[in-house]
Structures are given as structure tokens and as C-alpha cells.
C-alpha atoms as a PDB file:
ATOM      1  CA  UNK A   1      14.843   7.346 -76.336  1.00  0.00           C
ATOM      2  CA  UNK A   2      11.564   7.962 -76.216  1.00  0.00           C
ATOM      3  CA  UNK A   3      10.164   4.305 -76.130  1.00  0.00           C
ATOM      4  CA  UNK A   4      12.518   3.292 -73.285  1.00  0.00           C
ATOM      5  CA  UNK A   5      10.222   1.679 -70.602  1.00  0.00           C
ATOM      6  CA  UNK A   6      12.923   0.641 -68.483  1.00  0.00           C
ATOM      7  CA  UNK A   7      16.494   2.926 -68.829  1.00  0.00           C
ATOM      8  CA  UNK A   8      18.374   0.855 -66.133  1.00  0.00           C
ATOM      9  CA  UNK A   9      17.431  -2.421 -67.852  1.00  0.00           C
ATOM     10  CA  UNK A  10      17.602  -1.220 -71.577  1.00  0.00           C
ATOM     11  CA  UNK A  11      20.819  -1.353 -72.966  1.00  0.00           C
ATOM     12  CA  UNK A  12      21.860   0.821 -76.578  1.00  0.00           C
ATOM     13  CA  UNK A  13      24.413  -0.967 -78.965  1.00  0.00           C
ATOM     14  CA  UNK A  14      26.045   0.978 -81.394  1.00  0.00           C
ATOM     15  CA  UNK A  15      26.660  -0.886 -84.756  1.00  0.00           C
ATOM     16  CA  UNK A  16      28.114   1.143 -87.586  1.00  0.00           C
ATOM     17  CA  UNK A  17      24.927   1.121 -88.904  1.00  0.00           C
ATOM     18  CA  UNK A  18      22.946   2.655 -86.121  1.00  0.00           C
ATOM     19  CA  UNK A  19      21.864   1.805 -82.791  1.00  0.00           C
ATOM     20  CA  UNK A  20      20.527  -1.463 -81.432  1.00  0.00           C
ATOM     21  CA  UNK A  21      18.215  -1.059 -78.416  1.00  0.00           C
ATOM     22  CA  UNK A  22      17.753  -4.296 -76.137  1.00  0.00           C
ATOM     23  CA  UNK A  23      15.246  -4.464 -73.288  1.00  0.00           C
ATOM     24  CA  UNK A  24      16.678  -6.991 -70.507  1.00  0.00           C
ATOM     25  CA  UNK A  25      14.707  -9.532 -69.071  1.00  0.00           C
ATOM     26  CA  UNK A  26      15.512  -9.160 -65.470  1.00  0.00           C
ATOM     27  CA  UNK A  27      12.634 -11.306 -64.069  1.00  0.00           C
ATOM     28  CA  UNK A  28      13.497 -13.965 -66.284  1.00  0.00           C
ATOM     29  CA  UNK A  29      17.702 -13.796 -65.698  1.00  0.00           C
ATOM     30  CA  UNK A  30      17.911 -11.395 -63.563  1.00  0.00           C
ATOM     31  CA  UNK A  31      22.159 -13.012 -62.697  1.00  0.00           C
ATOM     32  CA  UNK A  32      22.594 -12.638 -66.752  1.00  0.00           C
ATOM     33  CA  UNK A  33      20.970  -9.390 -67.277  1.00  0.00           C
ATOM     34  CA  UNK A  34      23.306  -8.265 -64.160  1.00  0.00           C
ATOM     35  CA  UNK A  35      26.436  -9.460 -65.989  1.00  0.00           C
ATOM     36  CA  UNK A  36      25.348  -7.751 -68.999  1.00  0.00           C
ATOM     37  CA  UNK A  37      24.999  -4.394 -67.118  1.00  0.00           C
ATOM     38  CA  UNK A  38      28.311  -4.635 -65.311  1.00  0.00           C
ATOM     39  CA  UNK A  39      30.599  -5.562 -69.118  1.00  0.00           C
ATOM     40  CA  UNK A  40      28.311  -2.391 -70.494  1.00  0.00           C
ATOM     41  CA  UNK A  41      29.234  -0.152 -67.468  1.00  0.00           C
ATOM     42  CA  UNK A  42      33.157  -1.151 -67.536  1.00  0.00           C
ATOM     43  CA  UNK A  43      33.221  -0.914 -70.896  1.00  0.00           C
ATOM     44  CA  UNK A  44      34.341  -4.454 -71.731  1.00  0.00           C
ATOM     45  CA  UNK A  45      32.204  -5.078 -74.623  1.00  0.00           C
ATOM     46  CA  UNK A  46      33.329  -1.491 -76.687  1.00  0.00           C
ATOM     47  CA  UNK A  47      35.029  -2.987 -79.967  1.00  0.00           C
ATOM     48  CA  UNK A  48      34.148  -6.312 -79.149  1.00  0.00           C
ATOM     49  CA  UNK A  49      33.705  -8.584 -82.511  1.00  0.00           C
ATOM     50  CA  UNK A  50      30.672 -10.200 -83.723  1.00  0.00           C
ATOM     51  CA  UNK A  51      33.142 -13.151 -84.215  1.00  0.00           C
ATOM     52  CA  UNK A  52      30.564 -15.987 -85.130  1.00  0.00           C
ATOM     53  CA  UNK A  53      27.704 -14.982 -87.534  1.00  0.00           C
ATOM     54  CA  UNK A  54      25.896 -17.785 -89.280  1.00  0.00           C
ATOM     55  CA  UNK A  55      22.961 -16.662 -91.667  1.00  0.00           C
ATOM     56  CA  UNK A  56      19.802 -17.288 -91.075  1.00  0.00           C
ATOM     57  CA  UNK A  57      20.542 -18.231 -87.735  1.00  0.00           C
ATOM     58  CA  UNK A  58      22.947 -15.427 -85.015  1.00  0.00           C
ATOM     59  CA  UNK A  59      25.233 -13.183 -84.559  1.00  0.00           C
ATOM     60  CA  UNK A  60      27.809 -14.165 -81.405  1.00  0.00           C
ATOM     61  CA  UNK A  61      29.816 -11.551 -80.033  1.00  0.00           C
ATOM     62  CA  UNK A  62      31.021 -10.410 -76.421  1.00  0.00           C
ATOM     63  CA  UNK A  63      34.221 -12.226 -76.130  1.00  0.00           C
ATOM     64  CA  UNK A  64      35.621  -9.662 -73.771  1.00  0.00           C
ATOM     65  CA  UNK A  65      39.179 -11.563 -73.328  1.00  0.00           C
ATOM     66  CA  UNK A  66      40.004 -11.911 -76.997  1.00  0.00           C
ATOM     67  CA  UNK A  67      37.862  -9.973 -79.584  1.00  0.00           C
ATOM     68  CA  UNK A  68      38.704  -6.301 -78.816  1.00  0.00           C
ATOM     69  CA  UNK A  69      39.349  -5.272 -82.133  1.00  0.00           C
ATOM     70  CA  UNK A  70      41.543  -2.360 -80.609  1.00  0.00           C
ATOM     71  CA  UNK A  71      43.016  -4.151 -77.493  1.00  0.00           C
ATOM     72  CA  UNK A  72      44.890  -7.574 -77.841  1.00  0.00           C
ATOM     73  CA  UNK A  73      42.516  -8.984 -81.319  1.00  0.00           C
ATOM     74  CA  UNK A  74      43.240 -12.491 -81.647  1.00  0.00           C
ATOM     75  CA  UNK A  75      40.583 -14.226 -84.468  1.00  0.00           C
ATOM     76  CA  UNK A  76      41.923 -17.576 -83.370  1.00  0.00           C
ATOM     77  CA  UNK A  77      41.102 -17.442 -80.002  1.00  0.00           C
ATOM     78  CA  UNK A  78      37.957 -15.052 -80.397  1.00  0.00           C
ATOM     79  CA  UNK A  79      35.126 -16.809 -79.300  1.00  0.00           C
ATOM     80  CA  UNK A  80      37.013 -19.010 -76.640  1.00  0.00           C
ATOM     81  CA  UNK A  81      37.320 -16.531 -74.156  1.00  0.00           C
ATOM     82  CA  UNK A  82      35.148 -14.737 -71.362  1.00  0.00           C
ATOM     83  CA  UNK A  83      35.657 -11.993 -68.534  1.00  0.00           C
ATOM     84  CA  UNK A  84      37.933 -12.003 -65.255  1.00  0.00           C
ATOM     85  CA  UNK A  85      34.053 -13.013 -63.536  1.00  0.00           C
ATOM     86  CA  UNK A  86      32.856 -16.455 -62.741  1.00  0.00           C
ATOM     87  CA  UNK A  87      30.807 -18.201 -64.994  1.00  0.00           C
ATOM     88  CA  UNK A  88      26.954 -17.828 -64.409  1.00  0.00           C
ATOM     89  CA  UNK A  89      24.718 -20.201 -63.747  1.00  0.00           C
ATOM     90  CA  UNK A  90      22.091 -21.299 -66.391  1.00  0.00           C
ATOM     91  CA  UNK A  91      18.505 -19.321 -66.065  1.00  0.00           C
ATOM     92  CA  UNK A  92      16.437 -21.014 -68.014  1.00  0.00           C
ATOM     93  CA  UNK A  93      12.755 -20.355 -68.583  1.00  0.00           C
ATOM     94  CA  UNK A  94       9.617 -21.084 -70.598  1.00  0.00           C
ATOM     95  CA  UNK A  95      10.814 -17.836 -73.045  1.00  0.00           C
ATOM     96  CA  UNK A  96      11.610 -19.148 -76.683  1.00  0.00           C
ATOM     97  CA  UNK A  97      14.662 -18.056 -79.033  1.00  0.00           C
ATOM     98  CA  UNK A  98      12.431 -15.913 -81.125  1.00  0.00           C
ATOM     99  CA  UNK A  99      13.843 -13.455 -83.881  1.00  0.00           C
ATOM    100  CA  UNK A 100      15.898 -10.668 -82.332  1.00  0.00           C
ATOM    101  CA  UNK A 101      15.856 -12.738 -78.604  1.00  0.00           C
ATOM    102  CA  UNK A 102      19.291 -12.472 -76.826  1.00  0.00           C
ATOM    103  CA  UNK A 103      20.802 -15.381 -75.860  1.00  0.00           C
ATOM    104  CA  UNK A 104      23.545 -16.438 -73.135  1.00  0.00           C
ATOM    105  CA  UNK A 105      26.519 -18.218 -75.021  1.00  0.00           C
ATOM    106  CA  UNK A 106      28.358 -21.318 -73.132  1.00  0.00           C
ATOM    107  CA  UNK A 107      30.366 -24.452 -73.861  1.00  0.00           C
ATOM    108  CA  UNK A 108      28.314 -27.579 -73.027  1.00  0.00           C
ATOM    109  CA  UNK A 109      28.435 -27.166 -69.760  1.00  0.00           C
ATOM    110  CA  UNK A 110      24.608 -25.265 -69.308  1.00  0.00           C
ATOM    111  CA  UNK A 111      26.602 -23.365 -66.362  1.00  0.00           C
ATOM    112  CA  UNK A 112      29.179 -21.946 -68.321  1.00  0.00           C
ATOM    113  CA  UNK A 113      28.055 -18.476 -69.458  1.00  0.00           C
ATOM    114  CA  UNK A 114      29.772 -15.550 -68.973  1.00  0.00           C
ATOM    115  CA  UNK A 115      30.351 -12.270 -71.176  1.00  0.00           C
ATOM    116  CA  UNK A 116      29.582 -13.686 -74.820  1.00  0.00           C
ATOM    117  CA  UNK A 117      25.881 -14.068 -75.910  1.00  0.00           C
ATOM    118  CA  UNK A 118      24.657 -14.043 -79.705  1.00  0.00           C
ATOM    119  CA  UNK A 119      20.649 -12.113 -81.688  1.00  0.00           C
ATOM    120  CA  UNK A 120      18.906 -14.428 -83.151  1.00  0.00           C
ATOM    121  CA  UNK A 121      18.479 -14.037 -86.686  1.00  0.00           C
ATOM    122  CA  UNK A 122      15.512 -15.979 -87.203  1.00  0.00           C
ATOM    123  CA  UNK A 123      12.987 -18.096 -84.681  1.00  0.00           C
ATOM    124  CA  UNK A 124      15.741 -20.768 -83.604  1.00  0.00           C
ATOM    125  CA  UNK A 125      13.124 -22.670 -81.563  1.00  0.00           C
ATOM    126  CA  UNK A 126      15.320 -25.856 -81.474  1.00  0.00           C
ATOM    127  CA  UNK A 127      17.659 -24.067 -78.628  1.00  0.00           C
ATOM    128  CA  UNK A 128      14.838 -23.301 -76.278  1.00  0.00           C
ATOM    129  CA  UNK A 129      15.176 -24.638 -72.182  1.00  0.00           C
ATOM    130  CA  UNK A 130      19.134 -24.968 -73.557  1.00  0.00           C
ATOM    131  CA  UNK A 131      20.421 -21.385 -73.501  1.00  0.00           C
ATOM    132  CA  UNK A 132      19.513 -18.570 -71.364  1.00  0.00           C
ATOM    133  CA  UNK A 133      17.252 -15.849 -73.211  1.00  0.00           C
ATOM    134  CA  UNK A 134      17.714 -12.740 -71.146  1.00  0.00           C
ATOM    135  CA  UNK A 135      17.246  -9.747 -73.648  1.00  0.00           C
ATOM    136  CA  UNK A 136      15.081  -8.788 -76.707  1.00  0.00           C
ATOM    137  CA  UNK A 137      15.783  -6.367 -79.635  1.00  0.00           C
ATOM    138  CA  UNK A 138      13.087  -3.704 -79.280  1.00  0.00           C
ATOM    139  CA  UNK A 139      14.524  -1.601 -82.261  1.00  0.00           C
ATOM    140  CA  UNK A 140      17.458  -1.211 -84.729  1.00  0.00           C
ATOM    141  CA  UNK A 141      17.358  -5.142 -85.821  1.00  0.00           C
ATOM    142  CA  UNK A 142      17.643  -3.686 -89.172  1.00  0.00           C
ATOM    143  CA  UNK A 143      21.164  -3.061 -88.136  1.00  0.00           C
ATOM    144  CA  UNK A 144      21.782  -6.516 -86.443  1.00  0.00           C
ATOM    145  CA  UNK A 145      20.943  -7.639 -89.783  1.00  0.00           C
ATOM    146  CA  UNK A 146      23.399  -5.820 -91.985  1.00  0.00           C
ATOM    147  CA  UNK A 147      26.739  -7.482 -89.584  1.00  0.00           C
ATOM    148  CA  UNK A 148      28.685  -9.462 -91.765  1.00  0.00           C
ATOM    149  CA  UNK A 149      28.439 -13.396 -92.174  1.00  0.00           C
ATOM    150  CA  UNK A 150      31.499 -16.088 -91.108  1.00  0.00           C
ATOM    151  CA  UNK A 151      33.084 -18.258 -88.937  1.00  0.00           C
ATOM    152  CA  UNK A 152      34.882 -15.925 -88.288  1.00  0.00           C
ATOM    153  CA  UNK A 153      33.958 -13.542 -90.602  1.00  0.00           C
ATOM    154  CA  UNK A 154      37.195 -11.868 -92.481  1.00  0.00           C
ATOM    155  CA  UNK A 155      36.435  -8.356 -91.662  1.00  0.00           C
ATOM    156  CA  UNK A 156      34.089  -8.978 -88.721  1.00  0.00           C
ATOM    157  CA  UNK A 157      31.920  -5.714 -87.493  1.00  0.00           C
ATOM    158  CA  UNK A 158      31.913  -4.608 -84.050  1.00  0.00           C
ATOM    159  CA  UNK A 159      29.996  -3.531 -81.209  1.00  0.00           C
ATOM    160  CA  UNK A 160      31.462   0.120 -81.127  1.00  0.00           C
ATOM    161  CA  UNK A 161      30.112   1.018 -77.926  1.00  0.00           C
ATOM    162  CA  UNK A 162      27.563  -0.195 -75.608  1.00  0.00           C
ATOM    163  CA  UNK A 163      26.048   1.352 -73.104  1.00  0.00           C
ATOM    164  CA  UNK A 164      23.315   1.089 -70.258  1.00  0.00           C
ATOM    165  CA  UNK A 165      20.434   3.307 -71.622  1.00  0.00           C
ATOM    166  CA  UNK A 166      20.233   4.895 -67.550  1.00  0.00           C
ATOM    167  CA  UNK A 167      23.587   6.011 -67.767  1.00  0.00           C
ATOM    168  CA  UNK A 168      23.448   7.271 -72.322  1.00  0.00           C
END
């Protein structure tokens, strides 16, 4: 954990093929980066499906209500659902969707975000000012990489654990 600027900001996402580290972006969201912190801390997002994964452009995950691949798994409604916390309102900012950016998922309402949010694959410059970056992939996008494609995928991979780097 050695290149950890910022433990209480930083959180660690374990994939089954080894750890994702994402840096926050507090200044930028700081209500999003919150929310993120909170799901971690509860542990609302362990076993969570990445239940949307197109190639080439993200991998969605952190439908806390419905994609708990150990607690209540439903693949039709994955993706549809959020936490038991209001919705958040949209913090947009000048940041683009580069590779390995995090990204606040939401219907079409821009103030609908709540738990899910989807890692670029690729530069998706087309959704910047519409969706709330508020986290970047510092290491292990290798990993993010590997999770398996579909909509949903058949045997989607998980986010096994996911933790706040402060409290690892």
C-alpha cells in the first residue's frame, strides 16, 4: 500500500484477479465519493455483480439492492436497483471519462445516482459534463480488464470485497 497518498479516500477492490486500487476525487464529488465510502464501510458492495460490461467501453456494477451474488441475486432486476439512501445529486465537472475514470451511474434523470457506478474501459469522451467522474484506477486495471463481457454477462464476476484503504 505503499503508493497510497490518501488511505481515507483510496478505496481497494478485490476482483478474483487481484486488487483494484481507486483514488476518490473528493474535491471534485466530494457527495459521491461520500456515498462510495459509506456502501464500502457497510459492506453493501461485497459480491456485488459487474452486471453490465460492454467491451471497449465499461464495466457497471454496484447494484446493492439486486446483484449480491450471495444475498437475494436477481439478473433480471440487476442493474435497476440502488441502496436504502437518497439519490445524489449530479457533480459534474470539467474532469473527462478517461480510461480507468469512475463514473456515477443514473437513469436520465442527471440527479439520479446512487450506489451503482461503472471503469471505463477506454477514453469514453462522449459522456463527459453527463455523468459524475468521482474516482480513478491508480493500479490493478489489468484486473478490471480481465471481468467478463455481457448484458448481463452469463457468469458475471464480482466485486468480492471492497474496502476503504484507511480502514484495510
Amino acid at each position: 500500500m505503499a503508493d497510497i497518498k490518501d488511505p481515507e479516500n483510496t478505496i481497494l477492490v478485490e476482483l478474483k484477479g487481484g486488487t483494484v486500487t481507486i483514488e476518490l476525487l473528493p474535491d471534485v464529488a466530494p457527495k459521491h465519493s461520500e456515498r462510495m465510502k459509506e456502501l464500502a464501510r457497510a459492506g453493501a458492495y461485497d459480491n456485488v455483480a459487474f452486471h453490465r460490461v460492454i467491451d471497449g467501453f465499461m464495466a457497471q456494477t454496484g447494484d446493492v439492492q439486486h446483484a449480491n451474488m450471495e444475498k437475494d441475486y436477481n439478473p433480471r432486476m440487476a442493474g435497476t436497483g440502488g441502496s436504502d439512501m437518497p439519490d445524489l445529486p449530479a457533480e459534474f465537472s470539467k474532469l473527462p471519462h478517461d480510461r480507468g475514470t469512475l463514473g456515477a451511474a443514473r437513469s436520465q434523470n442527471p440527479n439520479s445516482a446512487n450506489s451503482q457506478f461503472f471503469i471505463n474501459f477506454s477514453d469514453n469522451h462522449f459522456l463527459n459534463g453527463q455523468y459524475t467522474v468521482y474516482g480513478r484506477v491508480t493500479s490493478g486495471m489489468e484486473h478490471v480488464d480481465a471481468i467478463t463481457r455481457g448484458e448481463p454477462p452469463a457468469n458475471p464476476d464480482r466485486m468480492i470485497s471492497v474496502k476503504v484503504a484507511a480502514d484495510a
